[in-house]
N, C-alpha and C. Protein backbone atom coordinates (compact mmCIF):
# COMPACT_ATOMS: atom_id res chain seq x y z
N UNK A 1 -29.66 40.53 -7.54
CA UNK A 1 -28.50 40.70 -8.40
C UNK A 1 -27.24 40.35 -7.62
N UNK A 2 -26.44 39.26 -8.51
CA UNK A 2 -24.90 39.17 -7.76
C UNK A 2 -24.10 40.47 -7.49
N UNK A 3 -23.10 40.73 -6.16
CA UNK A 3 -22.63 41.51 -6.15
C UNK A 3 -21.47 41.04 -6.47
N UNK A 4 -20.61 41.34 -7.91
CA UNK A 4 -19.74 41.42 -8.25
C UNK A 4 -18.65 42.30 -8.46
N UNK A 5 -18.12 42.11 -7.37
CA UNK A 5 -17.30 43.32 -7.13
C UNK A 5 -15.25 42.91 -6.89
N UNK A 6 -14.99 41.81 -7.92
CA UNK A 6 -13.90 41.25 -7.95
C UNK A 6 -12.84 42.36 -8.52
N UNK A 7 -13.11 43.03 -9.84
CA UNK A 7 -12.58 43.77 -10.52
C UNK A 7 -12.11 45.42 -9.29
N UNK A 8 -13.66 45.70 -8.91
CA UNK A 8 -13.23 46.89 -8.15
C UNK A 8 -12.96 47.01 -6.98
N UNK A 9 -12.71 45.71 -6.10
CA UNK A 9 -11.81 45.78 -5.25
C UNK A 9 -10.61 44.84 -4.81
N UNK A 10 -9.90 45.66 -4.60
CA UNK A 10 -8.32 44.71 -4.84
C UNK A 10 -8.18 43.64 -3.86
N UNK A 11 -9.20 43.83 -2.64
CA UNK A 11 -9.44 42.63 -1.70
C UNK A 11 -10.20 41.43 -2.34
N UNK A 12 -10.95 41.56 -2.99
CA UNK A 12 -11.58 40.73 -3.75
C UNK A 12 -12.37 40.16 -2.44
N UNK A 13 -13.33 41.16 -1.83
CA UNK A 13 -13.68 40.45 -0.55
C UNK A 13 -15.14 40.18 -0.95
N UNK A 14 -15.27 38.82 -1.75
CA UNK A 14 -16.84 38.11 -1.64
C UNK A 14 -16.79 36.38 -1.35
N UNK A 15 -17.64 36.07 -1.57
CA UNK A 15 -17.67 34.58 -0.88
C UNK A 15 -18.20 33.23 -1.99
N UNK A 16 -17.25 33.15 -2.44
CA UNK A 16 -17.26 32.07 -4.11
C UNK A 16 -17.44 30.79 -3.58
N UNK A 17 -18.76 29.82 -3.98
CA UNK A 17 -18.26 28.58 -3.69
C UNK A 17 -17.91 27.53 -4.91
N UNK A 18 -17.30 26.82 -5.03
CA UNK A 18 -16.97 25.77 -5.50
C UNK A 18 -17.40 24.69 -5.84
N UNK A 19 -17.49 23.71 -7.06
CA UNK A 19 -17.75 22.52 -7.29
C UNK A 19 -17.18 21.82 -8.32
N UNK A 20 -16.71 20.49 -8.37
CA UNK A 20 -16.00 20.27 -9.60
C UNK A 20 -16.25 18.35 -8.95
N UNK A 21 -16.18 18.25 -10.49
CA UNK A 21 -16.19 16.41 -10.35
C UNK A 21 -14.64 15.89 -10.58
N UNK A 22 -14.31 14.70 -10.49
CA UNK A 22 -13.31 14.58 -10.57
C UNK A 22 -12.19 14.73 -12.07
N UNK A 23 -12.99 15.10 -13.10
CA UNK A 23 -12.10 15.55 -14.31
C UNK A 23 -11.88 16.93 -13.70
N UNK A 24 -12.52 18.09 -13.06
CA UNK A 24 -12.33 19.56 -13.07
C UNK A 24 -11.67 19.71 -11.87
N UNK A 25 -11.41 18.56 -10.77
CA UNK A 25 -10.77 19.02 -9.57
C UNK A 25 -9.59 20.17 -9.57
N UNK A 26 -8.59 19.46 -10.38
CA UNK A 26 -7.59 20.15 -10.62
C UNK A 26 -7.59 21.53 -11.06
N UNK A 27 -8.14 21.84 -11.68
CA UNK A 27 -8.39 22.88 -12.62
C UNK A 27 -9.34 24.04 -10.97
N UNK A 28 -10.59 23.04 -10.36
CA UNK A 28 -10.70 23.74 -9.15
C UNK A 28 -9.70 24.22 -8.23
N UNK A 29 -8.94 23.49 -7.99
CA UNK A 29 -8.00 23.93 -6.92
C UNK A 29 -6.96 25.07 -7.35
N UNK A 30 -6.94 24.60 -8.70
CA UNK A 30 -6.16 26.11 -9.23
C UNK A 30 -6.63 27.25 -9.10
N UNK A 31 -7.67 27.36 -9.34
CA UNK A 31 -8.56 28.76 -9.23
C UNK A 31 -8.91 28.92 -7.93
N UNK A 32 -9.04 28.24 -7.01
CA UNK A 32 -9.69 28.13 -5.62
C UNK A 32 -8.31 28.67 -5.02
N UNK A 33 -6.84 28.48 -5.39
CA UNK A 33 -5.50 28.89 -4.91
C UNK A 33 -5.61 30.59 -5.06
N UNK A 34 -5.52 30.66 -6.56
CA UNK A 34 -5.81 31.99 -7.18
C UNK A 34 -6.91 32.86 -5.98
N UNK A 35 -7.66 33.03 -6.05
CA UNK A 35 -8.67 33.18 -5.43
C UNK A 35 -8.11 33.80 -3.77
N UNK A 36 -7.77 32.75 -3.56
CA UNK A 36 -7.74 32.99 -2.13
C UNK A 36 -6.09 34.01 -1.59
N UNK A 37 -5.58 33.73 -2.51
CA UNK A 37 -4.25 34.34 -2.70
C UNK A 37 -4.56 36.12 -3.00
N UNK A 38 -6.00 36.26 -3.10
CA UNK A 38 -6.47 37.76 -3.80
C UNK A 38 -7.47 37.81 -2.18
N UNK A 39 -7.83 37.22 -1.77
CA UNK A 39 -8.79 37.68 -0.54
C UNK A 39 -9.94 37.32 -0.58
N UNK A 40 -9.93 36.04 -1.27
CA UNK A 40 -11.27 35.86 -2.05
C UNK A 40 -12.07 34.60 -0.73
N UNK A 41 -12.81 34.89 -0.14
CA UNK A 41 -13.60 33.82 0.87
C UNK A 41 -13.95 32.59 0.10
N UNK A 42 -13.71 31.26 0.13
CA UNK A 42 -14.11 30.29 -0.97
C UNK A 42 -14.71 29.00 0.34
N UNK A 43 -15.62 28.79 -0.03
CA UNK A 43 -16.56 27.62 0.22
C UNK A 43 -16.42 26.54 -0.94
N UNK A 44 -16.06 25.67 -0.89
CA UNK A 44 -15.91 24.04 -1.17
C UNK A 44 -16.64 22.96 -1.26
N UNK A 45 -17.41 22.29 -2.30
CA UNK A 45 -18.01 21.79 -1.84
C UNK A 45 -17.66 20.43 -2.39
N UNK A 46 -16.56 20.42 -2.91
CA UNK A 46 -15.77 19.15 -3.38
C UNK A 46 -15.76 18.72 -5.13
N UNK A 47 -14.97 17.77 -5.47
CA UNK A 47 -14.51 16.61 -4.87
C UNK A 47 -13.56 17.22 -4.61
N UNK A 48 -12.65 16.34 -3.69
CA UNK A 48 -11.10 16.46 -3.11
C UNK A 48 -10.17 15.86 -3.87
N UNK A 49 -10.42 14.63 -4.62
CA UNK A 49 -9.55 14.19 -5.60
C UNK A 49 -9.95 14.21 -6.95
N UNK A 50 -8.81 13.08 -7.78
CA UNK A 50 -9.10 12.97 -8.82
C UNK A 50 -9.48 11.79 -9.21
N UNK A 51 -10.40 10.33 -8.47
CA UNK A 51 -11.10 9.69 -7.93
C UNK A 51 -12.75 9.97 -8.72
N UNK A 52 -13.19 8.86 -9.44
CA UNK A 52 -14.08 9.22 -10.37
C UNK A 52 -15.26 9.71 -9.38
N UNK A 53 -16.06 10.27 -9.48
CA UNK A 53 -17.76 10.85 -8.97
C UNK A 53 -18.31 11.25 -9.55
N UNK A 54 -19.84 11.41 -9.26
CA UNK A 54 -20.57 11.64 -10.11
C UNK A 54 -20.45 13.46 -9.86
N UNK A 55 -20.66 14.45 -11.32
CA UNK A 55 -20.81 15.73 -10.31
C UNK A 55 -22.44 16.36 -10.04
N UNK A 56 -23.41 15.74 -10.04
CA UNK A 56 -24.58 15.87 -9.50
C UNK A 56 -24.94 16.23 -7.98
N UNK A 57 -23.42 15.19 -7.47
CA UNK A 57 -23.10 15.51 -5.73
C UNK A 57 -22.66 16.65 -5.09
N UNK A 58 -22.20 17.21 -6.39
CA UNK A 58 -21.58 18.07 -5.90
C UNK A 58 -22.27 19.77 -6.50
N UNK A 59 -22.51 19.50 -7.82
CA UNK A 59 -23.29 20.59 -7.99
C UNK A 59 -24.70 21.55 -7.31
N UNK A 60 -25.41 19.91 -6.69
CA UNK A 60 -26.81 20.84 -5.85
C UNK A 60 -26.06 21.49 -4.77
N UNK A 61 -25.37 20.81 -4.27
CA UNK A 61 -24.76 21.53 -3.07
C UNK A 61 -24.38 23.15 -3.31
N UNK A 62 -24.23 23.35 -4.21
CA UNK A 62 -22.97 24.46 -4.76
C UNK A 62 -24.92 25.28 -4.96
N UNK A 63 -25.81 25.08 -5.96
CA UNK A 63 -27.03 25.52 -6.17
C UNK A 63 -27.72 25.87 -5.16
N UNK A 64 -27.70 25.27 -4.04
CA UNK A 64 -28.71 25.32 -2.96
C UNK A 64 -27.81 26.57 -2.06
N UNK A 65 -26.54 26.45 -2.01
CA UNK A 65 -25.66 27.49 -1.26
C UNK A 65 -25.95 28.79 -2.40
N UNK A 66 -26.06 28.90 -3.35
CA UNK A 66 -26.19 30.29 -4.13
C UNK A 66 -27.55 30.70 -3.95
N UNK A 67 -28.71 29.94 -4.30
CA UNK A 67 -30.17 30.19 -3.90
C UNK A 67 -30.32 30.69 -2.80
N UNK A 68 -29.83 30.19 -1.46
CA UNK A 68 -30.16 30.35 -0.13
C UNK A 68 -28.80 31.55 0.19
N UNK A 69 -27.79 32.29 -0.81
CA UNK A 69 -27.31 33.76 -1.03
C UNK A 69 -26.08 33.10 0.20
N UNK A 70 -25.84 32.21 0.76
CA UNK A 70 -24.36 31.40 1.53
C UNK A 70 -23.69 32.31 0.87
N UNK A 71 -23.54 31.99 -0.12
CA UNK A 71 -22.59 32.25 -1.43
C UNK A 71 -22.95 33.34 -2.45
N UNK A 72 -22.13 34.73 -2.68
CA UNK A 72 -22.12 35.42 -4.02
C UNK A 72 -22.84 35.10 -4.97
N UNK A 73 -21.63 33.98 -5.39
CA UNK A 73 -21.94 33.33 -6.80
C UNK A 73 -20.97 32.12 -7.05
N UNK A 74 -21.46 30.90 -7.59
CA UNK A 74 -20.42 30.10 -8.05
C UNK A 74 -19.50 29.58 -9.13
N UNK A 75 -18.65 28.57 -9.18
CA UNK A 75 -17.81 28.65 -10.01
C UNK A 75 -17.85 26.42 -9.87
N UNK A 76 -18.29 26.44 -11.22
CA UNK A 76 -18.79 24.84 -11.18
C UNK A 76 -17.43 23.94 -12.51
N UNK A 77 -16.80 23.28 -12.28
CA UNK A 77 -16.06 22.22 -13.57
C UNK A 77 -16.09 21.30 -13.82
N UNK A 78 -16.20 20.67 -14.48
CA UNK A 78 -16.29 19.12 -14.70
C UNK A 78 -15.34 19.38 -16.52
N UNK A 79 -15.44 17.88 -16.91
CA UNK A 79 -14.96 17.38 -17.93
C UNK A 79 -15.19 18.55 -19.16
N UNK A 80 -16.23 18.17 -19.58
CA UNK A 80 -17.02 18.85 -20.72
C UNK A 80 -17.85 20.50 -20.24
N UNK A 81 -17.88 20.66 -18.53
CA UNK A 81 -18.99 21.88 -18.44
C UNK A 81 -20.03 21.38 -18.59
N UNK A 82 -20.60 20.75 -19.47
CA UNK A 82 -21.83 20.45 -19.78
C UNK A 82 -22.90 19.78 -18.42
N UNK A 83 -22.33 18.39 -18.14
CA UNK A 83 -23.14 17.94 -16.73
C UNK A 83 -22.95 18.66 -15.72
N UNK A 84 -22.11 19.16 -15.26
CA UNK A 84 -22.08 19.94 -14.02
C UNK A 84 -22.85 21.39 -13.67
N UNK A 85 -23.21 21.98 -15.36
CA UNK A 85 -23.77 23.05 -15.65
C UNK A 85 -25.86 22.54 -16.09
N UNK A 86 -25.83 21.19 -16.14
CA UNK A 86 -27.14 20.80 -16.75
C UNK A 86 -27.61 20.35 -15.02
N UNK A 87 -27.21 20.25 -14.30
CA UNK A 87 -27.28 19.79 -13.06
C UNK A 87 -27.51 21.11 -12.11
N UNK A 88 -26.95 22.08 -12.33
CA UNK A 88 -26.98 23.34 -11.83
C UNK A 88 -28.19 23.84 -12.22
N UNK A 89 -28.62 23.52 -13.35
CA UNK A 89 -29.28 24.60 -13.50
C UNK A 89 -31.13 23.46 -13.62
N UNK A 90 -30.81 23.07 -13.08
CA UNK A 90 -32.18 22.02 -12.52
C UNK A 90 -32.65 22.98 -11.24
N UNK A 91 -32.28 23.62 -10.87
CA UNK A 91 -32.36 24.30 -9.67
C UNK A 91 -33.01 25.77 -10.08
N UNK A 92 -34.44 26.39 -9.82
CA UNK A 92 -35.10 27.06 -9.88
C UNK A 92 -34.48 28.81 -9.89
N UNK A 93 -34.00 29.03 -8.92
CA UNK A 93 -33.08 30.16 -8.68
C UNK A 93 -31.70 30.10 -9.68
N UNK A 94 -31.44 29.21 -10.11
CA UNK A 94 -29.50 29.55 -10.95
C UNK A 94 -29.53 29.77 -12.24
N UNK A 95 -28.66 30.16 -12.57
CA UNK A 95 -28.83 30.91 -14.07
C UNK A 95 -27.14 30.63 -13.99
N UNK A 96 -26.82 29.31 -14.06
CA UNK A 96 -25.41 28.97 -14.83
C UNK A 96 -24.88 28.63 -16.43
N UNK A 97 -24.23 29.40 -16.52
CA UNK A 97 -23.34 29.57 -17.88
C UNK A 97 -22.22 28.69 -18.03
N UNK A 98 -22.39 27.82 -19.10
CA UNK A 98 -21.19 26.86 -19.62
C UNK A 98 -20.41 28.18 -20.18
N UNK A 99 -19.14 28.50 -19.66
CA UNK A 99 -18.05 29.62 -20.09
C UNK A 99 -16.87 28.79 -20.67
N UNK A 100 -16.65 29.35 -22.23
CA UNK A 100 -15.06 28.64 -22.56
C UNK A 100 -14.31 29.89 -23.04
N UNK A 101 -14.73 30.94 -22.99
CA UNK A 101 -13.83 32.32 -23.06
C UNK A 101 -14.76 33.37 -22.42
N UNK A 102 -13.50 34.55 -22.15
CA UNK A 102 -14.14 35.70 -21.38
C UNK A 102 -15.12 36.31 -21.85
N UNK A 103 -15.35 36.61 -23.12
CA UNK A 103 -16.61 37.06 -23.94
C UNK A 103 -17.85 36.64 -23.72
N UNK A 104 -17.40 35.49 -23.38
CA UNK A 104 -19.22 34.61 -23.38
C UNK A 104 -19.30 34.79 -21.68
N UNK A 105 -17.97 34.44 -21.20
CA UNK A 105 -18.52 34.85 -19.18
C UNK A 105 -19.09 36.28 -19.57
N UNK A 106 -18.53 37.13 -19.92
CA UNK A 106 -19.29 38.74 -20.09
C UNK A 106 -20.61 38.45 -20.30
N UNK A 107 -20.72 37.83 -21.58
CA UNK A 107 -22.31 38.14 -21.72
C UNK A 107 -22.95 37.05 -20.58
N UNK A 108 -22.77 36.18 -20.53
CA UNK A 108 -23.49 34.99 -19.24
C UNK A 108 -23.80 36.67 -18.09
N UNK A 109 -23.02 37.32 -17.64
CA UNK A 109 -23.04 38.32 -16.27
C UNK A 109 -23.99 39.80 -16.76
N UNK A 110 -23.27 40.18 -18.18
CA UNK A 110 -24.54 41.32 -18.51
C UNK A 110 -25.95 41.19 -19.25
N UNK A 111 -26.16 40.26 -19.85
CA UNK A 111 -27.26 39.67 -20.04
C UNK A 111 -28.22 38.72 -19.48
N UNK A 112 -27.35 37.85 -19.25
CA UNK A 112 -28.31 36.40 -18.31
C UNK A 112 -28.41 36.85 -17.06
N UNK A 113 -27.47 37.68 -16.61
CA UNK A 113 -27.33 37.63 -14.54
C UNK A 113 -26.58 36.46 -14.20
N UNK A 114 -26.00 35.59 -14.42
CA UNK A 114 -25.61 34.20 -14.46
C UNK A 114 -25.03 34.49 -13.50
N UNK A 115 -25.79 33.31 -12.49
CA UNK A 115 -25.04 33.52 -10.82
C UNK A 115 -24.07 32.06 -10.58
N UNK A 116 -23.92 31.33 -11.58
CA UNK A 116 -22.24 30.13 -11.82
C UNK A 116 -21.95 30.15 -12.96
N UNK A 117 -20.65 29.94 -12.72
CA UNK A 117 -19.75 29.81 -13.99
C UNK A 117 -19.31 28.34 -14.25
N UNK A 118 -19.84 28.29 -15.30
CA UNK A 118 -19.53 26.72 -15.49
C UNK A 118 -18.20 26.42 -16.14
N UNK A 119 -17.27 25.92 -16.43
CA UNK A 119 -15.81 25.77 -16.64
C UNK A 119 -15.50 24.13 -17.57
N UNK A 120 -15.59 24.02 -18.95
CA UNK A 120 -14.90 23.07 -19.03
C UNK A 120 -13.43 22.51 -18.92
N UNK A 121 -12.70 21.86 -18.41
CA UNK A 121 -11.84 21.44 -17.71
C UNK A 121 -10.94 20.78 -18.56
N UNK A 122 -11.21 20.04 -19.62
CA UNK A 122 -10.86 19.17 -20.73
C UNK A 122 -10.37 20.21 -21.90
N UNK A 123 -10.73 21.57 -22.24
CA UNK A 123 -10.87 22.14 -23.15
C UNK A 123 -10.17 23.42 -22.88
N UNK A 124 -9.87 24.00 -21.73
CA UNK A 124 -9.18 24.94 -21.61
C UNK A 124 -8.19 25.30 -20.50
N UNK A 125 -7.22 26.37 -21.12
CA UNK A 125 -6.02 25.82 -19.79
C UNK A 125 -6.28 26.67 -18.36
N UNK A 126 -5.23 26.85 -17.85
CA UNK A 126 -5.55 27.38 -16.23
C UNK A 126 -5.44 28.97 -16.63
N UNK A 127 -4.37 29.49 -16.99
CA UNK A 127 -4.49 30.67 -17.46
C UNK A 127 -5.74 31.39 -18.31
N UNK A 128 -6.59 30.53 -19.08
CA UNK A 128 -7.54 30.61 -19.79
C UNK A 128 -9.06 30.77 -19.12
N UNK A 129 -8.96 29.91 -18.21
CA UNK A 129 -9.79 29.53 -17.19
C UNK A 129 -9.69 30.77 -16.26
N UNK A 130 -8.47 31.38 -15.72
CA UNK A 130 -8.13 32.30 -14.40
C UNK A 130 -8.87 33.51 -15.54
N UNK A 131 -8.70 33.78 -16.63
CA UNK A 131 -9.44 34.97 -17.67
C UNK A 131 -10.89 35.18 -17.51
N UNK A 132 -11.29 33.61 -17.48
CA UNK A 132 -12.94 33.54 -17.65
C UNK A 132 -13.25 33.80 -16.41
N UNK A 133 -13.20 33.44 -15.09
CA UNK A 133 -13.26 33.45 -13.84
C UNK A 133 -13.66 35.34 -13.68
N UNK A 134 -12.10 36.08 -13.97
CA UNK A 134 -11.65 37.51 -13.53
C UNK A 134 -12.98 37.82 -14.29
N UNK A 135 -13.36 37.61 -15.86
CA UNK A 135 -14.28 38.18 -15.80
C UNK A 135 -15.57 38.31 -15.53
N UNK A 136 -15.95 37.03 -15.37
CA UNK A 136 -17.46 36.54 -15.13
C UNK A 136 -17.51 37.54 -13.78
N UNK A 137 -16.43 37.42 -12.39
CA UNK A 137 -17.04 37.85 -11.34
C UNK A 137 -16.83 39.48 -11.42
N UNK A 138 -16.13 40.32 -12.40
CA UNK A 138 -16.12 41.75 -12.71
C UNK A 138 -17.02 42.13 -13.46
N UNK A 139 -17.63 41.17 -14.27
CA UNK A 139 -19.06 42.24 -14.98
C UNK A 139 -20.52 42.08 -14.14
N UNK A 140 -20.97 43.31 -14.57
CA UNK A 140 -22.12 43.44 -13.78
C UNK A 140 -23.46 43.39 -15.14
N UNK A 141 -24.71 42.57 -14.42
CA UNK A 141 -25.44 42.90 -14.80
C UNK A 141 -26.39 43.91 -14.99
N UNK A 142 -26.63 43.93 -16.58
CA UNK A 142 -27.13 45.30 -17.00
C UNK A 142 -28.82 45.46 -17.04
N UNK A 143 -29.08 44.65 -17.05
CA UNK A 143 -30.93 44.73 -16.00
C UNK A 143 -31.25 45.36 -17.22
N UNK A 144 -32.50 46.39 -16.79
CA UNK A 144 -33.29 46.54 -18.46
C UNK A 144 -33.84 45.38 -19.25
N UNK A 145 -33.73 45.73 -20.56
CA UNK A 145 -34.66 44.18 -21.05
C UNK A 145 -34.51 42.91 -20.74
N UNK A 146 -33.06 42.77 -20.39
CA UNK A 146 -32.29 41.96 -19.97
C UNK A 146 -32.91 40.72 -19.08
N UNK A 147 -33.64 41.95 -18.11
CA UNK A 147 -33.83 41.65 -16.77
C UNK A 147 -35.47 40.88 -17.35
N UNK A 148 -36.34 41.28 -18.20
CA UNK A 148 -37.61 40.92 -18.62
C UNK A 148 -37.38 39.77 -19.12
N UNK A 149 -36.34 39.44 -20.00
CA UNK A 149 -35.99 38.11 -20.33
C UNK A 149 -36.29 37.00 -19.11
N UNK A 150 -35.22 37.34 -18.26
CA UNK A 150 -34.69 36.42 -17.45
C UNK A 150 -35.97 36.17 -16.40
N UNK A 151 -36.49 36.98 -16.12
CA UNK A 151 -38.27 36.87 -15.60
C UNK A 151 -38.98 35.87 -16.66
N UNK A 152 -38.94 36.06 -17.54
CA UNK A 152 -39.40 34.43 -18.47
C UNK A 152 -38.91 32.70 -18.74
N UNK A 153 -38.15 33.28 -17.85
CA UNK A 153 -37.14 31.90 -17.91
C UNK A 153 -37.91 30.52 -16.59
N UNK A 154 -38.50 30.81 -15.91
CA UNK A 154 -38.91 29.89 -15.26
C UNK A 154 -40.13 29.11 -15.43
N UNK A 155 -40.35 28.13 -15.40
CA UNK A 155 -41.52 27.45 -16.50
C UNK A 155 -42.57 27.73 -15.74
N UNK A 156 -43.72 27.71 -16.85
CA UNK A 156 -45.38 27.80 -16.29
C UNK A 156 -45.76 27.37 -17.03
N UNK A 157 -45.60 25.78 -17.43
CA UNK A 157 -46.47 24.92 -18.01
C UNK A 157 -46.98 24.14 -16.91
């Protein structure tokens, strides 16, 4: 289980990493500012500009650092959410959530366990985005059936 502990402590002392293609850079670095301005440890795993890439490059990176626990939990953007979040979640261990309001980060954290937040970049603003963020990493998962679900989620065909 992620330890999400953004909300209850004012240090905000956990270790977020990062990924964004070049439509979500911006929108990364905003939150990656935010973040660190609260005490927040942030790992990077690019892009640096706004310079087209693919975000496949950047997402395993961000997957393989949450699997192997580097990292809390992450925080992924691109254009749409969609590729950067379909790319994430190719990865056996992640349980990333395309988030476009705080309601749905809530449920992605008390239902799914969702250990990234996926962010479309095109569709919502920074303030909107800094909402979904605060909450995805303040709710906790609520385990129980929840938890039986998410034990079914990995294929055995």
């Amino acid at each position: 289980m992620i330890s999400c502990i953004f909300a209850k402590n004012k240090n905000y002392s956990m270790k977020i990493g990062f990924a964004a293609d070049h439509a979500g850079y911006q929108l990364k670095k905003f939150l990656i500012d935010l973040l660190k301005r609260k005490g927040t440890e942030i790992v990077d795993f690019g892009t640096g500009s706004t310079e087209s890439v693919d975000y496949p490059d950047f997402a395993h990176p961000l997957a393989v650092a949450v699997e192997n626990k580097d990292v809390d939990c992450g925080i992924a953007v691109c254009g749409s959410g969609n590729g950067i979040n379909m790319a994430l979640n190719k990865h056996r261990e992640i349980r990333a959530a395309l988030c476009w309001n705080e309601e749905i980060a809530a449920l992605a954290r008390k239902h799914n366990n969702a250990n990234v937040c996926s962010l479309p970049a095109r569709f919502i603003s920074e303030n909107e985005a800094a909402g979904i963020v605060e909450k995805f990493l303040s709710t906790d998962f609520e385990g129980g059936r929840h938890q039986t679900r998410i034990d079914k989620i990995g294929c055995k065909i």
